[in-house]
N, C-alpha and C. Protein backbone atom coordinates (compact mmCIF):
# COMPACT_ATOMS: atom_id res chain seq x y z
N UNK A 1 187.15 0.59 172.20
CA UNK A 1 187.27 1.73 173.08
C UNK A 1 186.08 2.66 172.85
N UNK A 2 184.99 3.34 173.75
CA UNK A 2 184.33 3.85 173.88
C UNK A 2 184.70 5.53 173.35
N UNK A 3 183.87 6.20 172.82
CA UNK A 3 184.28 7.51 172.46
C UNK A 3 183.11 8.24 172.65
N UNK A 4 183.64 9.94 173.31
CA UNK A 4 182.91 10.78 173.73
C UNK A 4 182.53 11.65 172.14
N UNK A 5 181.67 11.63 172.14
CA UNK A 5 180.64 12.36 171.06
C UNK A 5 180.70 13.86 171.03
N UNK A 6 181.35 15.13 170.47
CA UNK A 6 181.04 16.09 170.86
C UNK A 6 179.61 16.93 170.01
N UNK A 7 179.07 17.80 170.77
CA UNK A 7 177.87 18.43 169.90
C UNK A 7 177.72 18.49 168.61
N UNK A 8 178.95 18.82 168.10
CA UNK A 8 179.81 18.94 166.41
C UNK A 8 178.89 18.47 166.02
N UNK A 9 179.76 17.33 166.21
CA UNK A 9 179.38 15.77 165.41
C UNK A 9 177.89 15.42 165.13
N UNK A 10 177.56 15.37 166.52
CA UNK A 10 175.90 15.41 166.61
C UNK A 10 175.33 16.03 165.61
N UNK A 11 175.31 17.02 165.51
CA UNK A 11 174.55 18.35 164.81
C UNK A 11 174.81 18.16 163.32
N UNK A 12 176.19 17.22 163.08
CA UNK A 12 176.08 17.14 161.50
C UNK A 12 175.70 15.93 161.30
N UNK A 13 175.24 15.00 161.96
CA UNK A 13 174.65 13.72 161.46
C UNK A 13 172.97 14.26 161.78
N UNK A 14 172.49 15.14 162.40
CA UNK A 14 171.09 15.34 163.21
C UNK A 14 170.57 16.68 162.08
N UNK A 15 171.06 17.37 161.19
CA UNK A 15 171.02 18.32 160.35
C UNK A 15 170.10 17.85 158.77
N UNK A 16 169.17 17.94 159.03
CA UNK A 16 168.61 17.79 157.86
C UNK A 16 168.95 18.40 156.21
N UNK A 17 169.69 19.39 156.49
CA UNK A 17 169.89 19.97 155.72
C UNK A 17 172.01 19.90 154.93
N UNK A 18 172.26 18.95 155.50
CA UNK A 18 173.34 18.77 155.09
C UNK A 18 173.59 17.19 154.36
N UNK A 19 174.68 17.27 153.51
CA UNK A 19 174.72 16.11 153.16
C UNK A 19 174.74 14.74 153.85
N UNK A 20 174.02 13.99 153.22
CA UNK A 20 174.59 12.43 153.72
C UNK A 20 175.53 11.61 153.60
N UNK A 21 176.13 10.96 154.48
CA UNK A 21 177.15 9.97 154.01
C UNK A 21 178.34 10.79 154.06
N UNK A 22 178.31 11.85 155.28
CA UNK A 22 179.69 12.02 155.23
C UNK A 22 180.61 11.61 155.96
N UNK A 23 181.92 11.72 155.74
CA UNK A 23 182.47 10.60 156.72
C UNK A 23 182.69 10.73 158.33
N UNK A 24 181.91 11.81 158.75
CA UNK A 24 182.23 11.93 160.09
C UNK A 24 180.62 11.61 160.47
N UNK A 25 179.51 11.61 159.65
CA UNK A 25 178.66 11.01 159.99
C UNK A 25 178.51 9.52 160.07
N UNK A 26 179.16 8.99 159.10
CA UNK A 26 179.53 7.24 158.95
C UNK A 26 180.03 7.05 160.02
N UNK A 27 181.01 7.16 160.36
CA UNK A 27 181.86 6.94 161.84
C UNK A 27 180.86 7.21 162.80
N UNK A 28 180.20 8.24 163.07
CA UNK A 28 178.83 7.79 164.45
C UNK A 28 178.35 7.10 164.07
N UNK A 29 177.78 6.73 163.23
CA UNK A 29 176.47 5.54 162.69
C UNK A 29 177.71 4.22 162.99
N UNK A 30 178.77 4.08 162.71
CA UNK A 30 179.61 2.97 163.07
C UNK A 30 179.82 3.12 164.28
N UNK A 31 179.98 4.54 165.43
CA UNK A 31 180.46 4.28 166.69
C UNK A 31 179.06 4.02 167.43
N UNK A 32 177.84 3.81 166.79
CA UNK A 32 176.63 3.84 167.87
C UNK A 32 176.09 2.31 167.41
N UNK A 33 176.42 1.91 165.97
CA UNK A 33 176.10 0.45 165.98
C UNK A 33 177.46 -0.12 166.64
N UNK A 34 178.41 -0.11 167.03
CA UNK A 34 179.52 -1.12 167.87
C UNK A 34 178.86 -0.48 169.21
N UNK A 35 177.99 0.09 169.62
CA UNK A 35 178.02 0.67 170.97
C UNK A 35 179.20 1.20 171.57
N UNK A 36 179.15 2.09 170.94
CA UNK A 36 180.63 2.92 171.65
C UNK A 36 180.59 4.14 172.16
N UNK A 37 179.58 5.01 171.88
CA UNK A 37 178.94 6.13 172.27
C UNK A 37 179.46 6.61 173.36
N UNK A 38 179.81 7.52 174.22
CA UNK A 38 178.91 8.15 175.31
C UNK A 38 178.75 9.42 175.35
N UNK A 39 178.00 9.63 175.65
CA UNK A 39 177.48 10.75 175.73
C UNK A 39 177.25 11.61 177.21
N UNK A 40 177.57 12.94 177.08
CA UNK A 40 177.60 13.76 178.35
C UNK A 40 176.37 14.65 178.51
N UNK A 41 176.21 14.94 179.73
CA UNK A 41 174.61 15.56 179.86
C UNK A 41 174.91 17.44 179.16
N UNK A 42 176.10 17.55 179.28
CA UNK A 42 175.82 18.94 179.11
C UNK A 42 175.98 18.79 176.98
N UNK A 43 176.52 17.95 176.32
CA UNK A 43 176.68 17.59 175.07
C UNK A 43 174.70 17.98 174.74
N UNK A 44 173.95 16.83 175.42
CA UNK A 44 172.57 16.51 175.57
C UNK A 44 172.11 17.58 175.11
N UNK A 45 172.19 18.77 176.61
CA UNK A 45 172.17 19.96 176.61
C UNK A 45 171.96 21.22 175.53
N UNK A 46 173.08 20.87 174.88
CA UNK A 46 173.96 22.01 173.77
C UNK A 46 172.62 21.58 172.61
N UNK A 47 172.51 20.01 172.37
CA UNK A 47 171.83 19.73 171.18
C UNK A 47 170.49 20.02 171.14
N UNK A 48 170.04 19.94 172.41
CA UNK A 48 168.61 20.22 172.70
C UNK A 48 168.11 21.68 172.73
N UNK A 49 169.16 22.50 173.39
CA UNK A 49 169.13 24.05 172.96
C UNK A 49 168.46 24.67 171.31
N UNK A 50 167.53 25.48 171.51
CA UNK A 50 167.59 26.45 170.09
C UNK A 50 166.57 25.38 169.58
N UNK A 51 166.14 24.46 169.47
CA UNK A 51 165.15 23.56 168.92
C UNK A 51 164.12 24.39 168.69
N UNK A 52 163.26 24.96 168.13
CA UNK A 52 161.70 25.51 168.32
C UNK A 52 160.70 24.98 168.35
N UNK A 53 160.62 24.31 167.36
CA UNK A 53 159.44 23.01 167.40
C UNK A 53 159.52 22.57 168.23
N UNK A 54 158.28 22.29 169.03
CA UNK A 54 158.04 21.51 170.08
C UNK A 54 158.08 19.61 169.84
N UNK A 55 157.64 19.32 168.14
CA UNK A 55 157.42 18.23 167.83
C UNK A 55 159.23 17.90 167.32
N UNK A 56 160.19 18.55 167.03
CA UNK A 56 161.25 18.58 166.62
C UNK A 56 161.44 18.07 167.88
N UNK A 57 161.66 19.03 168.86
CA UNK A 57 162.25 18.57 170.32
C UNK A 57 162.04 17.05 170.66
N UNK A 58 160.59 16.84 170.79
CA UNK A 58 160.65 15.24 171.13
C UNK A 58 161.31 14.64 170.36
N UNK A 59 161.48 14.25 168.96
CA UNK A 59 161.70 13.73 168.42
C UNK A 59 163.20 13.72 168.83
N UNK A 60 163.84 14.57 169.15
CA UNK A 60 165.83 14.53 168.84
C UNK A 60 166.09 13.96 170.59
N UNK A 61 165.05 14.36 171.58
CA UNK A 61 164.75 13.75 172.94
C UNK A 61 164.80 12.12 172.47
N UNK A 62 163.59 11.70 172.19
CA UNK A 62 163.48 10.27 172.05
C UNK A 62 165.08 9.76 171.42
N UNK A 63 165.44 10.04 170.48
CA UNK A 63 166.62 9.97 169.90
C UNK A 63 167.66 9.36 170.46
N UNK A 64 167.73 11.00 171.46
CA UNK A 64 169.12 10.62 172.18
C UNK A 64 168.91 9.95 173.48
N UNK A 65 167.61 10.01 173.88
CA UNK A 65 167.64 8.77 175.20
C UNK A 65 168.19 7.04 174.87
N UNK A 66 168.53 7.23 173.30
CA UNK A 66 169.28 5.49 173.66
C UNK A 66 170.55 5.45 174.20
N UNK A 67 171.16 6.94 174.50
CA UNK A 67 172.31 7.35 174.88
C UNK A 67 172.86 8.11 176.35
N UNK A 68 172.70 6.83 177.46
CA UNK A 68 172.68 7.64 178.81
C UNK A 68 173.72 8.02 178.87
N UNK A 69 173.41 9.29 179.87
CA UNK A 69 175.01 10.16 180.59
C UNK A 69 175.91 9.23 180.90
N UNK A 70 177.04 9.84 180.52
CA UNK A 70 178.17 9.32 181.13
C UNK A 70 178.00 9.98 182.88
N UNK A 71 178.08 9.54 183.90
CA UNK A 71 177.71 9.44 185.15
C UNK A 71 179.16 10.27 185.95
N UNK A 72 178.98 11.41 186.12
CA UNK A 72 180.08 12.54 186.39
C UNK A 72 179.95 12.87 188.01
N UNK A 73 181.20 12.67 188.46
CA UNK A 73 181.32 13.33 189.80
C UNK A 73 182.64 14.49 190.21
N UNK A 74 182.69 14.56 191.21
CA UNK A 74 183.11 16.46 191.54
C UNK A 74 184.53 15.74 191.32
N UNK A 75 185.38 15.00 190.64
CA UNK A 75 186.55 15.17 189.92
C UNK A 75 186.34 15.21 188.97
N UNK A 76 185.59 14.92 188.12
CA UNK A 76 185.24 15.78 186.51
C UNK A 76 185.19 16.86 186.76
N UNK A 77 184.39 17.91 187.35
CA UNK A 77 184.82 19.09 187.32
C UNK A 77 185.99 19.52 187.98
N UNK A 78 186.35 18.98 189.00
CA UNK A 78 187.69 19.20 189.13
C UNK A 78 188.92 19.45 188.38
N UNK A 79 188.85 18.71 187.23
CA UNK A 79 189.60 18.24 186.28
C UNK A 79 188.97 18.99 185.23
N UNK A 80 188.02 19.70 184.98
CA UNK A 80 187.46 20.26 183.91
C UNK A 80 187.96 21.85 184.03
N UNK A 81 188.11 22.11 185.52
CA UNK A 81 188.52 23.48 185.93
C UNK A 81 190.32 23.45 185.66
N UNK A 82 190.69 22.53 185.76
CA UNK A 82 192.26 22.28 185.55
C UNK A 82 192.40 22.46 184.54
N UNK A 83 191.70 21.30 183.05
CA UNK A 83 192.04 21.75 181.94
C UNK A 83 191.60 23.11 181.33
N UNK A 84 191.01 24.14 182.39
CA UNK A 84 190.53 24.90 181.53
C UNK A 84 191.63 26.04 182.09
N UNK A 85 192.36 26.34 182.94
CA UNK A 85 193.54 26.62 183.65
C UNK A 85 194.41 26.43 182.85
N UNK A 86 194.85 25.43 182.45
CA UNK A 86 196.14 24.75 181.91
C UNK A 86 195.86 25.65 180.40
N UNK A 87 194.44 25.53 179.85
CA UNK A 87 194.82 26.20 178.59
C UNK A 87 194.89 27.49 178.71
N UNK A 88 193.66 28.26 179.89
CA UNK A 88 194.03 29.56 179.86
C UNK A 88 195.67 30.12 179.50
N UNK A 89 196.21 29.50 180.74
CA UNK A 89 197.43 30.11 180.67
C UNK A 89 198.44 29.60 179.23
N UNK A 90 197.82 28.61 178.76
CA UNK A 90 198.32 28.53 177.21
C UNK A 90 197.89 29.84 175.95
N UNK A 91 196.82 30.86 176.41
CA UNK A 91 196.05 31.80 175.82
C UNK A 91 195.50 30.49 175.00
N UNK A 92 194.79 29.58 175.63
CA UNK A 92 193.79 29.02 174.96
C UNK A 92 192.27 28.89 175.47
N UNK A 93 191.26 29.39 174.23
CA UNK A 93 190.19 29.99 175.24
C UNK A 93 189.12 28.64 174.83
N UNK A 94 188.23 28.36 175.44
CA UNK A 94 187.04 26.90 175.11
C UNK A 94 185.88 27.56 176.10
N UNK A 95 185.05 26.41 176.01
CA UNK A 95 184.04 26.37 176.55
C UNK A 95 183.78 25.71 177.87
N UNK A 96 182.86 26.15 178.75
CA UNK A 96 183.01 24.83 180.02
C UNK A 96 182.62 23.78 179.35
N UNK A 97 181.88 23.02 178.39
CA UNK A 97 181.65 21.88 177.95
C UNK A 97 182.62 21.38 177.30
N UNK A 98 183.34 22.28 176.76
CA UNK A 98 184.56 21.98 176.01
C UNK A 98 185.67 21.31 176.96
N UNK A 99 185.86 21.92 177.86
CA UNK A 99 186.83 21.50 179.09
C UNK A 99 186.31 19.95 179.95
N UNK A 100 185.16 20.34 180.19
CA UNK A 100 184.21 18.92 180.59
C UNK A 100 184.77 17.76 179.96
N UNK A 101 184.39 17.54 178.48
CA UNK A 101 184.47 16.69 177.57
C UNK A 101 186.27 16.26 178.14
N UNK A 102 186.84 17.28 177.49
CA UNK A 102 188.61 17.07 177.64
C UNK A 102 188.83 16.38 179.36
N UNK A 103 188.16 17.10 180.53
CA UNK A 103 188.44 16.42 181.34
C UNK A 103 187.33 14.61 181.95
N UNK A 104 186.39 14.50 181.29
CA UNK A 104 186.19 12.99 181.13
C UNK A 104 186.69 12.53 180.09
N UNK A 105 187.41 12.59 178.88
CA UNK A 105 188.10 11.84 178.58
C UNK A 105 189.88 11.82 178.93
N UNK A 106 190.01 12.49 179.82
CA UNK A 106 191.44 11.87 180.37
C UNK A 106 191.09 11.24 181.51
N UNK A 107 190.14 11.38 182.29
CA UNK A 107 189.80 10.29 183.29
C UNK A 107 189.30 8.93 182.95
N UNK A 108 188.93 8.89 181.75
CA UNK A 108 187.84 7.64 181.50
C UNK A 108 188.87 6.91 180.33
N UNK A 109 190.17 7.93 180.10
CA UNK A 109 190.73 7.48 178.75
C UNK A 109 190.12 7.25 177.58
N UNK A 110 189.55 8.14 177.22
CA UNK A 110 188.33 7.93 176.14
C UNK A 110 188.73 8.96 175.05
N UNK A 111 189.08 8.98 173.46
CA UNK A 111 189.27 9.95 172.66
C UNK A 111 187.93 10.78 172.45
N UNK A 112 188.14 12.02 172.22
CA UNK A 112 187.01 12.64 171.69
C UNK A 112 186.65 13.09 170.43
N UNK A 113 185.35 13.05 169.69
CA UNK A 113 185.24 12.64 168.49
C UNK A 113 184.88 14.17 168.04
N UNK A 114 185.26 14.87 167.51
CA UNK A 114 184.88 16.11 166.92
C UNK A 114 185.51 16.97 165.83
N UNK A 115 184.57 18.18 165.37
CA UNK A 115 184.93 18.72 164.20
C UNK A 115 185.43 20.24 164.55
N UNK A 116 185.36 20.20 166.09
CA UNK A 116 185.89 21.97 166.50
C UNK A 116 187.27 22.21 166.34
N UNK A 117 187.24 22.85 165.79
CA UNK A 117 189.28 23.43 164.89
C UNK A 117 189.58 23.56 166.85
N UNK A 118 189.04 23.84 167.76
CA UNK A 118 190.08 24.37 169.08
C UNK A 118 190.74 23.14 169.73
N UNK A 119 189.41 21.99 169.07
CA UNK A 119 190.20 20.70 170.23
C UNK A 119 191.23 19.84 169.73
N UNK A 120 192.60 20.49 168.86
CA UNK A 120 193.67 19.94 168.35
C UNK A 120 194.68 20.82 169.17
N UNK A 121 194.05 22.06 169.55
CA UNK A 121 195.13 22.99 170.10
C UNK A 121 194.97 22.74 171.88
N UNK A 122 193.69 21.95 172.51
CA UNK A 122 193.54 21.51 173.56
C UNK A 122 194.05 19.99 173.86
N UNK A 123 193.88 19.21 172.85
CA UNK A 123 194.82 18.11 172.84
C UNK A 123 196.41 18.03 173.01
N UNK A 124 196.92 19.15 172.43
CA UNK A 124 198.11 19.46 172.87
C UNK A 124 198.44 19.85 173.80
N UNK A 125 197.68 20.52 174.43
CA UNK A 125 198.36 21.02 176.03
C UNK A 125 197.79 20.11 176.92
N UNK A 126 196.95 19.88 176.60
CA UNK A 126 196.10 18.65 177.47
C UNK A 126 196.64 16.93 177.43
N UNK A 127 196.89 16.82 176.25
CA UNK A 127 196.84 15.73 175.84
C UNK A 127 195.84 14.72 175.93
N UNK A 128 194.85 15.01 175.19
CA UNK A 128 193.49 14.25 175.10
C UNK A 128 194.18 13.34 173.95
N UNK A 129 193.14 12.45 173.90
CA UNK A 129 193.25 11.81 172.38
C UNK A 129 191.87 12.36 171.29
N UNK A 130 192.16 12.61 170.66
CA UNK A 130 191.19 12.65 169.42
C UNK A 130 190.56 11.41 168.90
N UNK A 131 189.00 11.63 168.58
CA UNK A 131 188.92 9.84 167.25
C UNK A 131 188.82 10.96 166.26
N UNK A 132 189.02 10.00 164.95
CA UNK A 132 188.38 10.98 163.40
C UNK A 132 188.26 9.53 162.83
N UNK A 133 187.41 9.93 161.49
CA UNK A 133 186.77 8.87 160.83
C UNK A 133 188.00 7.61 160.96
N UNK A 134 189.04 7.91 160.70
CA UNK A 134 189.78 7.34 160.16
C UNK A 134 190.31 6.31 161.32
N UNK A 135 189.75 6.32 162.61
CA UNK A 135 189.93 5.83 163.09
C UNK A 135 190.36 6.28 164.29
C-alpha cells in the first residue's frame, strides 16, 4: 500500500542536524526503497520553503524530483474543504495542507505517515488511517 509522506517526516530524515537512524526515518528509507512514496505538490512546497542557500535548494529539488505529485483534481479539494469543515466544527484547527493530505488519503485510501500530534485528533473525526514505523 502506497503512503502519503507528510512534511514532518521529510524534514526529519532531510535535517542534517538531527540524529540518524531514527525510526521514523528508517521507515521512509524503507517506504521509498519498496516504492511506496507519494508525494503531494503542496508537501513539495512546505519543504522547499525557508531554504536560503541557493545550492541547498537544488540539491533537496533534485532530491525530491524522484518523487512525482500525486496528480489532484477539484474533488481533492472538494474533499479537503469538507475535512476541514468536519473538523472545524469538531474545534479542530489544521492547515490547508493538512486537510489536503487527509482528503487524498481517503480518496486514494492511502495512510498518512507523520509526526504532527493534530493528525491523531483528525484521524478521528475523519477517519484517515495513519502509517508509523511500526507499520
Amino acid at each position: 500500500m502506497n503512503v502519503l509522506v507528510d512534511t514532518c517526516v521529510w524534514s526529519l530524515a532531510l535535517r542534517r542536524d538531527e540524529p540518524r537512524g531514527t525510526p521514523h526515518e528508517s521507515e521512509l528509507v524503507n517506504l521509498i526503497r519498496d516504492g511506496r512514496v507519494l508525494m503531494l505538490g503542496a508537501v513539495r512546497q512546505e519543504l522547499l520553503s525557508g531554504i536560503r542557500r541557493p545550492a541547498q535548494f537544488r540539491a533537496v529539488c533534485e532530491l525530491l524530483r524522484a518523487f512525482p505529485d500525486v496528480r489532484l483534481d477539484e474533488e481533492d479539494y472538494e474533499e479537503a474543504a469538507r475535512c476541514f469543515n468536519t473538523c472545524r466544527g469538531r474545534g479542530l484547527q489544521g492547515s490547508n495542507t493538512d486537510f489536503l493530505l487527509c482528503a487524498v488519503a481517503l480518496r486514494r485510501e492511502a495512510p498518512i505517515f507523520t509526526v504532527d500530534k493534530d493528525f491523531p485528533r483528525f484521524a478521528r473525526a475523519l477517519r484517515v488511517k495513519l502509517h508509523s514505523p511500526s507499520g
